[in-house]
C-alpha atoms as a PDB file:
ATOM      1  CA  UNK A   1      32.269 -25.443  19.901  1.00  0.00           C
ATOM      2  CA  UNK A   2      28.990 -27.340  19.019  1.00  0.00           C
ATOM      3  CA  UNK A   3      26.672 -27.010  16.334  1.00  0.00           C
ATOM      4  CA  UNK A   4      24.201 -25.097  18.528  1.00  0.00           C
ATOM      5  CA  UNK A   5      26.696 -23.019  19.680  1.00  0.00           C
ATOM      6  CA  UNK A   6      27.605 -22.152  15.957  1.00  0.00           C
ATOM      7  CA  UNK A   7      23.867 -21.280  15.030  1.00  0.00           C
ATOM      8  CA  UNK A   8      23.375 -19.248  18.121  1.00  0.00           C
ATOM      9  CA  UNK A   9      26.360 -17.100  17.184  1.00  0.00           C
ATOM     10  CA  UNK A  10      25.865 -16.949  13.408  1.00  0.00           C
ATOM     11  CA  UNK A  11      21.898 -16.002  13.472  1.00  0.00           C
ATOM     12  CA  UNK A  12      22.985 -13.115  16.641  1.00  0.00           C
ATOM     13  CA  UNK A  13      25.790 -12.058  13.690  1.00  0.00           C
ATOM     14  CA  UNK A  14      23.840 -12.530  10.316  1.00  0.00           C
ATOM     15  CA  UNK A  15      20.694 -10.675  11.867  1.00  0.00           C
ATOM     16  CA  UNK A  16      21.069  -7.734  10.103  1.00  0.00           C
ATOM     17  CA  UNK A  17      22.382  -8.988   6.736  1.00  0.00           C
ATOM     18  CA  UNK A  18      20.016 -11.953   6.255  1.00  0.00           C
ATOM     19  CA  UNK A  19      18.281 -10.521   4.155  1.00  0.00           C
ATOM     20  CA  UNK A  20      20.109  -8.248   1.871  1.00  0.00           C
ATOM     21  CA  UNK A  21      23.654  -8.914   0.107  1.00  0.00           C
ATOM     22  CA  UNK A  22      24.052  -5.421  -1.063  1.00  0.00           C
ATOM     23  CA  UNK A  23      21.264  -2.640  -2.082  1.00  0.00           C
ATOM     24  CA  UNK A  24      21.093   0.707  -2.847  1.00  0.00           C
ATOM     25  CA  UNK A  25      18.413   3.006  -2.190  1.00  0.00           C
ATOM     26  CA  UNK A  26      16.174   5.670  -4.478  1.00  0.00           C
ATOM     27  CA  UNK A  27      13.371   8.114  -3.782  1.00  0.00           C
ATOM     28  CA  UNK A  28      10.992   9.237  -5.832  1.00  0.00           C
ATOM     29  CA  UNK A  29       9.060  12.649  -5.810  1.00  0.00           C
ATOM     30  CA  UNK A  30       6.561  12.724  -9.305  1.00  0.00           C
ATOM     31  CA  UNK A  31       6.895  16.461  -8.315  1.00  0.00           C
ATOM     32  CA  UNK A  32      10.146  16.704  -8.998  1.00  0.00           C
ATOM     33  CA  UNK A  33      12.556  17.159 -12.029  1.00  0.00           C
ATOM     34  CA  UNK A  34      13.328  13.615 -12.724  1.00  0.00           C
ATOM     35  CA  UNK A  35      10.039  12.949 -13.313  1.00  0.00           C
ATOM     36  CA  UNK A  36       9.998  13.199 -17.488  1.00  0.00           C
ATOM     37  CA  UNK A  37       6.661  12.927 -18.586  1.00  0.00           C
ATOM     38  CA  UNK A  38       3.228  12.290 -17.012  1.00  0.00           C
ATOM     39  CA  UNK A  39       1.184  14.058 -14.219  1.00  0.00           C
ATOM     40  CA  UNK A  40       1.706  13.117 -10.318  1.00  0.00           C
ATOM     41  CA  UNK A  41      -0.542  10.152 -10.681  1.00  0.00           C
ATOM     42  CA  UNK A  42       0.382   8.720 -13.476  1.00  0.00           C
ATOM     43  CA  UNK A  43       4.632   9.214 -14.628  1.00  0.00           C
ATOM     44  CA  UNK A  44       7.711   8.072 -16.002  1.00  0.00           C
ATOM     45  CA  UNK A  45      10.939   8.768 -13.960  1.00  0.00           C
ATOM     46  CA  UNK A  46      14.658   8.953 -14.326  1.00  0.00           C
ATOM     47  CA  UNK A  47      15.914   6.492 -12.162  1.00  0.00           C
ATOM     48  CA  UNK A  48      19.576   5.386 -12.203  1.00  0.00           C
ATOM     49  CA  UNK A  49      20.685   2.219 -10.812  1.00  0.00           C
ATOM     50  CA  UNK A  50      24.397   0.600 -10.598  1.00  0.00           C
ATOM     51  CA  UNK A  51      25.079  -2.682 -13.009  1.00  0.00           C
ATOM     52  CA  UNK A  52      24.560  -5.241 -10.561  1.00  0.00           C
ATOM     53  CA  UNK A  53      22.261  -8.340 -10.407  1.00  0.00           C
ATOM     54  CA  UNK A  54      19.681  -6.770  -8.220  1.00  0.00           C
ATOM     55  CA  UNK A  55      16.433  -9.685  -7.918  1.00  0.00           C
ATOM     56  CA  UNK A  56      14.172  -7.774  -5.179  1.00  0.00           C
ATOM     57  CA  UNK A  57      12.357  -4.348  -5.218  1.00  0.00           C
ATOM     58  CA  UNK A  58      10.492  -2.776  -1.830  1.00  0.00           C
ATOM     59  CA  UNK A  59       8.835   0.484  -1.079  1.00  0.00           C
ATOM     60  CA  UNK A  60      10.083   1.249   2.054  1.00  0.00           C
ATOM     61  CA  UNK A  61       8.055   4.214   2.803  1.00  0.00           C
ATOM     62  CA  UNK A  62       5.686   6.049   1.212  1.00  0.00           C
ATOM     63  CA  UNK A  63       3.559   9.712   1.352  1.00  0.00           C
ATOM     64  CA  UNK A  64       0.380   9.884  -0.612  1.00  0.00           C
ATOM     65  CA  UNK A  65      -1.667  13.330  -0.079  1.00  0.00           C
ATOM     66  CA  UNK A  66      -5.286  12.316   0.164  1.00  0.00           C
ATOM     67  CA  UNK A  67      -6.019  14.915  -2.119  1.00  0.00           C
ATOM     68  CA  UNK A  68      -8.142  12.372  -4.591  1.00  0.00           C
ATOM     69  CA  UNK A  69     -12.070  12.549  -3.869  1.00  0.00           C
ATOM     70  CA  UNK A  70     -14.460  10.789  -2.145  1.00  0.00           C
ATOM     71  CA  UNK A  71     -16.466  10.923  -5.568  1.00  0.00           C
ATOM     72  CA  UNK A  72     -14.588  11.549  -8.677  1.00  0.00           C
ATOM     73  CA  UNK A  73     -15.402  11.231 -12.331  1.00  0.00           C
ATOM     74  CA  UNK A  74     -15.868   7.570 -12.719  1.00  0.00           C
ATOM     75  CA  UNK A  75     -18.315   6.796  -9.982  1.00  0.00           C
ATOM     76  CA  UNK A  76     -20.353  10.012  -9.947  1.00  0.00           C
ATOM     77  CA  UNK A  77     -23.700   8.701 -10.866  1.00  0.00           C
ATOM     78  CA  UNK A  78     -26.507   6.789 -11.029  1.00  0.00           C
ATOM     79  CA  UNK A  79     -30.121   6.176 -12.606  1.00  0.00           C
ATOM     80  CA  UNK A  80     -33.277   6.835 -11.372  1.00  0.00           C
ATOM     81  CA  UNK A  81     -35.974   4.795 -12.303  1.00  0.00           C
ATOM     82  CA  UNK A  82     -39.917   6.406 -12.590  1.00  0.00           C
ATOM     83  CA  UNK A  83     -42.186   3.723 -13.503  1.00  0.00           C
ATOM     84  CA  UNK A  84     -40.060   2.649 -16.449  1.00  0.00           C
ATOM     85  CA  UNK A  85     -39.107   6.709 -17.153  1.00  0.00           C
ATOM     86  CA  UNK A  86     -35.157   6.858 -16.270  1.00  0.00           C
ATOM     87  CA  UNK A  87     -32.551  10.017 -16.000  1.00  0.00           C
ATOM     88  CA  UNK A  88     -28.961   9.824 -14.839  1.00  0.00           C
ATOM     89  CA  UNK A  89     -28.331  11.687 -11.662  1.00  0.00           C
ATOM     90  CA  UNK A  90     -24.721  12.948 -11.932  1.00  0.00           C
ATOM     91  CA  UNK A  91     -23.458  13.978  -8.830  1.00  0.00           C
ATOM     92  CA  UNK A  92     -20.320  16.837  -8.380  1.00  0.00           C
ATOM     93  CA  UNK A  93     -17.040  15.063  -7.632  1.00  0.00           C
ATOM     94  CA  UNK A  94     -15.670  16.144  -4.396  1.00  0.00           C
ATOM     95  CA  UNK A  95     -15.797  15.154  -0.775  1.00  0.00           C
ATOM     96  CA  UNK A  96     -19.165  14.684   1.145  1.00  0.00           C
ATOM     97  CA  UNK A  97     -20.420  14.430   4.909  1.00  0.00           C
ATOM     98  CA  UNK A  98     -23.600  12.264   5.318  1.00  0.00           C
ATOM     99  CA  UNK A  99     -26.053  15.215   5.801  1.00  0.00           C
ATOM    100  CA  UNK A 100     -23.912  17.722   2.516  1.00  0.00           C
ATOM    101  CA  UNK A 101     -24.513  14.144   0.502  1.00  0.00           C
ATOM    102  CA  UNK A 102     -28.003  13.769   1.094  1.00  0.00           C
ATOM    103  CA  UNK A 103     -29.218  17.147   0.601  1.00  0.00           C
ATOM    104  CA  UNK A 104     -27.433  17.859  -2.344  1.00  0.00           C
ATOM    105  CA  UNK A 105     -28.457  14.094  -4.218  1.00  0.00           C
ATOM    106  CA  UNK A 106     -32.165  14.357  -3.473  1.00  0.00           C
ATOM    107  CA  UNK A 107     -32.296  17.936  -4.196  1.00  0.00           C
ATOM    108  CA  UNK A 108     -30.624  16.822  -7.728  1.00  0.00           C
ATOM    109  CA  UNK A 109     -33.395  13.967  -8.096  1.00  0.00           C
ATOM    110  CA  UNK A 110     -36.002  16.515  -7.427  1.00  0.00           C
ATOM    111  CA  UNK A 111     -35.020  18.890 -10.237  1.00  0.00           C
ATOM    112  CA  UNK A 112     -34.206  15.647 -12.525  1.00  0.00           C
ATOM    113  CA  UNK A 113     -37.319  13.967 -11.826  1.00  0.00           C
ATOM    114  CA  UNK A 114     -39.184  12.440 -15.192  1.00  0.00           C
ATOM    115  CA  UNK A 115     -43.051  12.970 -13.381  1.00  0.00           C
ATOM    116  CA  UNK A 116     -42.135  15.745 -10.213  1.00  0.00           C
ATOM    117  CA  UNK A 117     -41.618  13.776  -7.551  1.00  0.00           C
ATOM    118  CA  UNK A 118     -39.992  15.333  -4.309  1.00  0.00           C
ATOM    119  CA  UNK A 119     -37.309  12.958  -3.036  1.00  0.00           C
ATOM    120  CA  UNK A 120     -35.610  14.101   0.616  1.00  0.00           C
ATOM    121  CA  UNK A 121     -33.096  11.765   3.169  1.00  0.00           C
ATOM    122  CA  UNK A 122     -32.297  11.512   7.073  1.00  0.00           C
ATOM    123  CA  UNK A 123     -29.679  10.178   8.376  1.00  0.00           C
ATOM    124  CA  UNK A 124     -30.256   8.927  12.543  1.00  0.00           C
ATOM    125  CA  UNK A 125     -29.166  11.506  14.616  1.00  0.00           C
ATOM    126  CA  UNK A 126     -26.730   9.751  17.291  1.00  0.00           C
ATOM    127  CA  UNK A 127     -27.785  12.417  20.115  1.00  0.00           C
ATOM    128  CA  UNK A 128     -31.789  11.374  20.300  1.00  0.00           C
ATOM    129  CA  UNK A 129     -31.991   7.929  18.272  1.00  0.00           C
ATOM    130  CA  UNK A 130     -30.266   4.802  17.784  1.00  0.00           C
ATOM    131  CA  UNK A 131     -26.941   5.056  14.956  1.00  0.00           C
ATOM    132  CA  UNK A 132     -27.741   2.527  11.814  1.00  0.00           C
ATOM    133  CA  UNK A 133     -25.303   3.804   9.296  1.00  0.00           C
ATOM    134  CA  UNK A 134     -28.249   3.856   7.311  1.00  0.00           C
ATOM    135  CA  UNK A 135     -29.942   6.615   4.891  1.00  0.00           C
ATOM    136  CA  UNK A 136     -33.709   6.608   5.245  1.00  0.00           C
ATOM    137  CA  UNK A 137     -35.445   8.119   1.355  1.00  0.00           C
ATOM    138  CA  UNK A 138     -38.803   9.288   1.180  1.00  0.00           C
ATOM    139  CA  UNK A 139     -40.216  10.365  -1.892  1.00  0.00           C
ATOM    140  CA  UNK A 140     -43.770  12.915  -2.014  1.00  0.00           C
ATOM    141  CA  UNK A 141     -46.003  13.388  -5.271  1.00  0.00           C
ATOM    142  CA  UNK A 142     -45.568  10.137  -6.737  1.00  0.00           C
ATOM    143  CA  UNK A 143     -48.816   8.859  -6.509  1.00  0.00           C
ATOM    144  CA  UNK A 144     -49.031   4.965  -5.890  1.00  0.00           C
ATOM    145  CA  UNK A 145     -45.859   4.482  -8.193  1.00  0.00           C
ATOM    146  CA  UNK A 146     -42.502   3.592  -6.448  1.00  0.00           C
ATOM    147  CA  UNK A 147     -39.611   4.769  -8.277  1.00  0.00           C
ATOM    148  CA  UNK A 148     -35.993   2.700  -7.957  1.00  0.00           C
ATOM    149  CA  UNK A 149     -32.379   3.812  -7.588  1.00  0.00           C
ATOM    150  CA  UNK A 150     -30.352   1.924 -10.239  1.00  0.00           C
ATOM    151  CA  UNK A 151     -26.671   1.607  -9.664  1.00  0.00           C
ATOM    152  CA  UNK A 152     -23.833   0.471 -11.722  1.00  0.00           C
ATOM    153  CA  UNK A 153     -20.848   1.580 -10.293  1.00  0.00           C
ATOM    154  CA  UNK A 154     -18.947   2.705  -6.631  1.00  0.00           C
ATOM    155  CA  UNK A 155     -21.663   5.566  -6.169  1.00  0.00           C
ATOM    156  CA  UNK A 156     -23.773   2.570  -4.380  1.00  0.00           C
ATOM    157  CA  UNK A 157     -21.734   3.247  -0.965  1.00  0.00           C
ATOM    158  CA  UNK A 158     -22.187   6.476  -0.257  1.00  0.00           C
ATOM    159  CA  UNK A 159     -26.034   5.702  -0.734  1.00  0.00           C
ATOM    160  CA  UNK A 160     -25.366   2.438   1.136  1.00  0.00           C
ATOM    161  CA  UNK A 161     -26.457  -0.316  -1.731  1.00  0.00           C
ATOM    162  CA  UNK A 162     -24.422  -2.828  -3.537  1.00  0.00           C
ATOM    163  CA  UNK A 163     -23.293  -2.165  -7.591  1.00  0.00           C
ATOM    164  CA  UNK A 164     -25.158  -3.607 -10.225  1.00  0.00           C
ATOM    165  CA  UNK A 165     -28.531  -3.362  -8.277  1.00  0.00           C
ATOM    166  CA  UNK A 166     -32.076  -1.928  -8.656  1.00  0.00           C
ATOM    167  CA  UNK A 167     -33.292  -0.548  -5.221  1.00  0.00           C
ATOM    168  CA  UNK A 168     -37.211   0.214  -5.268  1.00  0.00           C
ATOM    169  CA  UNK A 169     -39.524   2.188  -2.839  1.00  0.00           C
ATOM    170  CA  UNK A 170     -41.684   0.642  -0.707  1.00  0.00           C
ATOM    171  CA  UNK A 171     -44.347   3.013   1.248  1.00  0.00           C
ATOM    172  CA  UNK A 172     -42.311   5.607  -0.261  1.00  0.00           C
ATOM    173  CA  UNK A 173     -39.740   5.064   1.210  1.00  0.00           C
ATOM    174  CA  UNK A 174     -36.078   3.237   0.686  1.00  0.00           C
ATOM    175  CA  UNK A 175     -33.963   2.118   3.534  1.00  0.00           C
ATOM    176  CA  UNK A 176     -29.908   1.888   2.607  1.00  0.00           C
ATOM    177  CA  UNK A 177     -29.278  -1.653   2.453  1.00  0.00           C
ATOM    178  CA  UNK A 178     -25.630  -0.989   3.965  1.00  0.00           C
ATOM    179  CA  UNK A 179     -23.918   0.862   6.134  1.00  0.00           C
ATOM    180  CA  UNK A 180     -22.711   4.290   4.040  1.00  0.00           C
ATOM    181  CA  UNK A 181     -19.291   5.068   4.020  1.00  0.00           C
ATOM    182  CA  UNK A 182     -18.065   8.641   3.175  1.00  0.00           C
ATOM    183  CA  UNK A 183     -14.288   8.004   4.083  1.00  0.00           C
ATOM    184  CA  UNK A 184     -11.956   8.006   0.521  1.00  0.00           C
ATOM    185  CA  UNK A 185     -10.232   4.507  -0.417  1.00  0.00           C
ATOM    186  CA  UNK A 186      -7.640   3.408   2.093  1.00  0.00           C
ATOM    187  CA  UNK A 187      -5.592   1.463   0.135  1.00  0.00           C
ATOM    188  CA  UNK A 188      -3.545   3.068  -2.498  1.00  0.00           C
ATOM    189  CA  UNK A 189      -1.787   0.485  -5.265  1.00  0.00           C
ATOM    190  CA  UNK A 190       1.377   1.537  -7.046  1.00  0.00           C
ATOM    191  CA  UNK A 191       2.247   0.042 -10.456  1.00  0.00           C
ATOM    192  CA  UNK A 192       5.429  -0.010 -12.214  1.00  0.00           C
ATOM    193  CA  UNK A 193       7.382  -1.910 -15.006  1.00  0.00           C
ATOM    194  CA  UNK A 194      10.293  -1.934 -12.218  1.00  0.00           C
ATOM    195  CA  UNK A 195       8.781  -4.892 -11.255  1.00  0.00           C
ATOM    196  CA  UNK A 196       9.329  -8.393 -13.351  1.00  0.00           C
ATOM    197  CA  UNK A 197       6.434  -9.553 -15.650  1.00  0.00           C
ATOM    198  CA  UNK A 198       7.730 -12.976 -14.252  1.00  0.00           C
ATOM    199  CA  UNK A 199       6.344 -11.705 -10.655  1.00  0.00           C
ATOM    200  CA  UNK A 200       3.666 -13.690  -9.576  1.00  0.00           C
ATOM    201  CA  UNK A 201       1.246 -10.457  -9.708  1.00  0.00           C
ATOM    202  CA  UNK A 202       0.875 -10.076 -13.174  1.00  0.00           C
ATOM    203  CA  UNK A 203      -0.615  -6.923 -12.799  1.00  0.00           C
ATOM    204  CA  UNK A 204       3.352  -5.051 -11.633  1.00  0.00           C
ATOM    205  CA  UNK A 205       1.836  -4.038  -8.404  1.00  0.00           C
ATOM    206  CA  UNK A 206       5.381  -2.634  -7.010  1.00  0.00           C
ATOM    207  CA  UNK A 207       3.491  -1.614  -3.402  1.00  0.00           C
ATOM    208  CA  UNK A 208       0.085  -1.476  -1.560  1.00  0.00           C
ATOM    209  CA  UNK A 209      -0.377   0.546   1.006  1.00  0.00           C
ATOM    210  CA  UNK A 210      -2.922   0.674   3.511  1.00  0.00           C
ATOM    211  CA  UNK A 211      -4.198   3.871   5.493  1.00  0.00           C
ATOM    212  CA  UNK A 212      -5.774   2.720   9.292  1.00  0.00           C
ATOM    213  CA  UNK A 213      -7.787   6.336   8.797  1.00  0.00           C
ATOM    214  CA  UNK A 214      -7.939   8.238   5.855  1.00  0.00           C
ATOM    215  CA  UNK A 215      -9.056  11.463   6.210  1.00  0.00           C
ATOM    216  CA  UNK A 216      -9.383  14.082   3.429  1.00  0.00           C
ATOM    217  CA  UNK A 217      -6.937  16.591   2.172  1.00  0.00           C
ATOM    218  CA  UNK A 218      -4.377  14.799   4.798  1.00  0.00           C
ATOM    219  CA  UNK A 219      -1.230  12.312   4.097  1.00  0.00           C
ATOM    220  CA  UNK A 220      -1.654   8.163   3.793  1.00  0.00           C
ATOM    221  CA  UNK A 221       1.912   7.295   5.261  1.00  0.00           C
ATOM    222  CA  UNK A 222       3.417   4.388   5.019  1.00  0.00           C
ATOM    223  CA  UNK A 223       6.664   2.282   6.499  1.00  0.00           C
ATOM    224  CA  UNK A 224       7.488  -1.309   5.607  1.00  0.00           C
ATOM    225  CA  UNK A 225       8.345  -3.214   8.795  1.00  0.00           C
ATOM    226  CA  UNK A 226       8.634  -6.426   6.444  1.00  0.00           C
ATOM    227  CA  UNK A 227      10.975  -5.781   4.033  1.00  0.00           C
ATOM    228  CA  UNK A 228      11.489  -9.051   2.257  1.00  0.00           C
ATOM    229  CA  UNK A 229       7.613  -9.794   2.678  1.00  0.00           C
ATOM    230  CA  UNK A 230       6.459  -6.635   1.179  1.00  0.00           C
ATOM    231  CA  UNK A 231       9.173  -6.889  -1.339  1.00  0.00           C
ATOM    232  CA  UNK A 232       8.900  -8.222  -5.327  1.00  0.00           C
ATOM    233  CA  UNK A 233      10.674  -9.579  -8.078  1.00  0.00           C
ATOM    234  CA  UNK A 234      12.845  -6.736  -9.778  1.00  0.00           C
ATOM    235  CA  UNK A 235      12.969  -6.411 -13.597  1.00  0.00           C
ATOM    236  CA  UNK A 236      16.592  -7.221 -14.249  1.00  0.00           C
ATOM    237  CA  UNK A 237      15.178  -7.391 -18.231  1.00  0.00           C
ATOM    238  CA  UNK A 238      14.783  -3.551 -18.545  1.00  0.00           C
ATOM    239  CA  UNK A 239      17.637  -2.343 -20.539  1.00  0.00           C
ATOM    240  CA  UNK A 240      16.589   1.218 -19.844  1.00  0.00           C
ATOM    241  CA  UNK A 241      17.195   3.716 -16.710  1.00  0.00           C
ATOM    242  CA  UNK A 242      13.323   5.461 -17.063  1.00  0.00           C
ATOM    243  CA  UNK A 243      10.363   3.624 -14.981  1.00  0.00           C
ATOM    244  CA  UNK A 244       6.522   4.382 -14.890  1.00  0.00           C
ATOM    245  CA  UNK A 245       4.750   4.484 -12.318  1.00  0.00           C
ATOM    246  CA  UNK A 246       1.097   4.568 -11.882  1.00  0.00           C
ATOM    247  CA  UNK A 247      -1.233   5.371  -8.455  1.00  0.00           C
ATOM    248  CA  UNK A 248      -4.138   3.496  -8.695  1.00  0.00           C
ATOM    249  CA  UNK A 249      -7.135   2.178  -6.719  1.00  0.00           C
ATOM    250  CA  UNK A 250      -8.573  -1.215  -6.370  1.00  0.00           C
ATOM    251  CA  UNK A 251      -9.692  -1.374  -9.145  1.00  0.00           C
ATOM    252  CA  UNK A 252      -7.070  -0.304 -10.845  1.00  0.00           C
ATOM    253  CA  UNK A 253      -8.225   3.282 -11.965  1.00  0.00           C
ATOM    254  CA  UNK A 254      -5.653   5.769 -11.988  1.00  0.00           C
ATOM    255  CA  UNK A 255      -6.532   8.041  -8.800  1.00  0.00           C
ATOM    256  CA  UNK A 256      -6.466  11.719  -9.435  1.00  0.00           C
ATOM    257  CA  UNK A 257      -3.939  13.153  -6.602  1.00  0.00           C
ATOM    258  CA  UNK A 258      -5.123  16.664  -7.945  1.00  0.00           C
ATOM    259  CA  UNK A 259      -1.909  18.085  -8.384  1.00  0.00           C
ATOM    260  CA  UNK A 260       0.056  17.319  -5.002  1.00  0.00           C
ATOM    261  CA  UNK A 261       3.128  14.605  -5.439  1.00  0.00           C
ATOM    262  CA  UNK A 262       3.553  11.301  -4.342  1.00  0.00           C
ATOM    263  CA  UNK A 263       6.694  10.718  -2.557  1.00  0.00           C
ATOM    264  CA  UNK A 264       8.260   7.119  -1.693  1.00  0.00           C
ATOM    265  CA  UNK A 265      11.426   5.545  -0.941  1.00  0.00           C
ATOM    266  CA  UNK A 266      12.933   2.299  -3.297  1.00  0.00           C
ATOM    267  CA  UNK A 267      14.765  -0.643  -1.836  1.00  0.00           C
ATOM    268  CA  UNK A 268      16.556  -2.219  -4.852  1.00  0.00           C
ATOM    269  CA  UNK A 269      18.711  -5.488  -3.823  1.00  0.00           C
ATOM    270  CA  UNK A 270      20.350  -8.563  -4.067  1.00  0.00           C
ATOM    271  CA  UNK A 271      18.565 -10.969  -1.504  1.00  0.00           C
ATOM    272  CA  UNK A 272      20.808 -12.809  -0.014  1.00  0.00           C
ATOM    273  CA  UNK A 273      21.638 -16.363  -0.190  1.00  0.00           C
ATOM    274  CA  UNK A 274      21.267 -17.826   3.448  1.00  0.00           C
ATOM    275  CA  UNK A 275      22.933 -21.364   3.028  1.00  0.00           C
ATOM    276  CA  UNK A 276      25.848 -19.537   1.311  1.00  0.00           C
ATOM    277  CA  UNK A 277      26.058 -16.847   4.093  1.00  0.00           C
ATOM    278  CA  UNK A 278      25.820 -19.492   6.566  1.00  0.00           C
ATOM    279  CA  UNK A 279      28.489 -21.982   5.001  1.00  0.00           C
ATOM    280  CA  UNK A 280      31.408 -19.161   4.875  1.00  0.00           C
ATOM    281  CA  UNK A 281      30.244 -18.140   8.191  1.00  0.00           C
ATOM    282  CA  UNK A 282      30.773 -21.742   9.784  1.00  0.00           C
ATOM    283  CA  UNK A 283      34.109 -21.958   7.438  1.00  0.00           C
ATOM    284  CA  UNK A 284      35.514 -18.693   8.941  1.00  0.00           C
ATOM    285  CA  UNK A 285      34.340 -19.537  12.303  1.00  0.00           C
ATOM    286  CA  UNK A 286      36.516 -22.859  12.134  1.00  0.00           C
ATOM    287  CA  UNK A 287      39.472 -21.195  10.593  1.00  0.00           C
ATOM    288  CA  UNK A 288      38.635 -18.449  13.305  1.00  0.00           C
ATOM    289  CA  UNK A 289      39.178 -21.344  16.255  1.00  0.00           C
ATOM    290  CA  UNK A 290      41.629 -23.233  14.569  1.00  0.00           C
ATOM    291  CA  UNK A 291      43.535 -19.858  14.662  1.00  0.00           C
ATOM    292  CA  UNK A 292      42.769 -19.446  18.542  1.00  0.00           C
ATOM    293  CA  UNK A 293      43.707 -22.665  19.326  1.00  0.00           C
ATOM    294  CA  UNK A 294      47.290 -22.363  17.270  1.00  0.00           C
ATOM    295  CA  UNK A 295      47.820 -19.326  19.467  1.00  0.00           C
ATOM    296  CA  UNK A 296      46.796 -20.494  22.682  1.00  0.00           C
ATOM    297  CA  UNK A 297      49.613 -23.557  22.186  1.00  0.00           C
ATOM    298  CA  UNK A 298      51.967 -21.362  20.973  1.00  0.00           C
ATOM    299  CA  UNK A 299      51.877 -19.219  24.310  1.00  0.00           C
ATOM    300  CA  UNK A 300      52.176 -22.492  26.349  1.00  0.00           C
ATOM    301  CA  UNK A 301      54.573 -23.803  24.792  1.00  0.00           C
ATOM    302  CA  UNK A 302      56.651 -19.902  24.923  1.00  0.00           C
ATOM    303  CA  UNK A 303      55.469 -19.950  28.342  1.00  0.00           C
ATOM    304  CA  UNK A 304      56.745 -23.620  29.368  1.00  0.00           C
ATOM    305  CA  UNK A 305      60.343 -22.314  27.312  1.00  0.00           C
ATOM    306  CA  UNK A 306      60.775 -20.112  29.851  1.00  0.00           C
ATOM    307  CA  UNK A 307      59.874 -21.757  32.361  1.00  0.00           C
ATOM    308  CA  UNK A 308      62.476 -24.602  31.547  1.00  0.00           C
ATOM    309  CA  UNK A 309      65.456 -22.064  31.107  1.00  0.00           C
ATOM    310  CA  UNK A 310      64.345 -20.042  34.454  1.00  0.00           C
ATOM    311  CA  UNK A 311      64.750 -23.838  35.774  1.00  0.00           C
ATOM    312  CA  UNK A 312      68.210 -24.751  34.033  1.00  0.00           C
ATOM    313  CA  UNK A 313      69.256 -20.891  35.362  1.00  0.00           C
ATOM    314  CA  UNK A 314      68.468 -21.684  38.615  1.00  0.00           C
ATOM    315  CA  UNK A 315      70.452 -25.015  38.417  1.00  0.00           C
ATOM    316  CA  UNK A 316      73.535 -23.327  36.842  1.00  0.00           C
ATOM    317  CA  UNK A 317      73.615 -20.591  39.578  1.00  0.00           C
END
């Protein structure tokens, strides 16, 4: 047998095992009694693990209820601006449509305003005019003054503007300078001491997982199709059997699930060392033909014995 022939055969055998040695597999539920102190976000969890030399860590699925808001407690406001005469607008965390968001922030801007201005929104209406994405402000009552939206944190995409910007009216009116978005953060990050403070990411991300639609008060689910690519460096330094485990955003603020669990399955292993694999695999595989070929003589040679006393029979008779 050739060389190619050995590859071909070894890669169609190793397929399966070329990338773990051995593993062992753990789910988590922050819902659940093993979870020892913390809320469903944010937790520590009893998580017991065999004493072997595991090197690799990998969520291998994952259900995150998209029960945290489209506007929660951290980016909830912003300022408006009055000819130099400035209030905070706070708006209610929760999720929004377009037309809820606009009615309810201008309406808030009305009561807040410094000097009485009237602030009101429209969004295009797809059925009679062309779709922009865009929110159109017009404020009444202001005189010749043209009052600004100040913003300073995430609030800016719902009212389609970029952070740390000052927006002002022109002709009384204020054009989003962005689309608007109203659809919660896609990607969830999960943090966790499991993984090594020698991983490149020095920030323990354990998993990130990406929603294609996420849609409120529904389920981000998740299933690794690359195992040793989504994987990371375990933390084979932890002399302890309790992990934490945090559900954050972006940004890395802890997301507020609201009460509902997280649920996700661990992949702890040993990765596998290829060139090892493949060096008892070509050793066995010779002792494997060496072992044919001693048989297959062995039968000629039985079957040529018999031959010659069938011969010396036949003689004798």
């Amino acid at each position: 047998m050739n060389i190619i022939d050995y590859l071909l055969r070894t890669f169609s055998c190793l397929l399966v095992y070329i990338i773990l040695e051995y593993s062992v597999k753990r789910y988590i539920d922050s819902g659940d009694e093993k979870r020892l102190s913390g809320d469903e976000s944010n937790f520590t969890y009893q998580l017991s693990l065999p004493l072997l030399p595991f090197d690799r860590v990998c969520i291998t699925e994952a259900l995150i209820p998209i029960s945290y808001y489209l506007i929660d407690n951290n980016h909830n406001f912003m300022i408006l601006d009055e000819d130099g005469a400035q209030v905070t607008i706070t708006v209610p965390v929760g999720n929004y449509s377009v037309n809820s968001f606009i009615n309810i922030v201008t309406a808030l801007m009305t009561t807040a305003s410094p000097n009485g201005y009237r602030y009101s929104g429209t969004y295009p209406n797809s059925f009679l005019e062309p779709q922009t994405g865009k929110i159109t402000f017009t404020v009444t009552d202001n005189g010749i003054i043209q009052p600004s939206f100040i913003f300073t944190n995430h609030l800016c995409v719902q009212f389609g503007f970029n952070i740390h910007t000052t927006n002002t009216f022109s002709n009384n009116t204020l054009v989003s300078t962005n689309c608007v978005s109203f659809v919660p953060t896609p990607t969830v990050y999960i943090h966790s001491d499991i993984v090594s403070p020698d991983h490149f990411n020095d920030s323990n991300v354990l998993g990130v997982l990406d929603s294609a639609n996420s849609i409120p008060m529904q389920n981000l689910v998740f299933h690794s199709t690359q195992i040793d690519m989504d994987s990371v460096t375990f933390n084979s330094s932890k002399n302890s059997s309790i992990f934490s485990f945090t559900i954050c955003n972006a940004d890395g603020e802890i997301i507020d699930l609201n009460g509902l669990p997280v649920r996700f399955k661990l992949l702890v292993y040993k990765k596998a060392n290829i060139m090892n694999l493949l060096s008892k695999f070509f050793q066995y595989q010779i002792l494997k033909d060496e072992e044919d070929r001693r048989k297959l003589q062995l039968q000629l040679e039985q079957q040529n014995n018999e031959s010659n006393l069938e011969e010396q029979n036949n003689i004798i008779n």
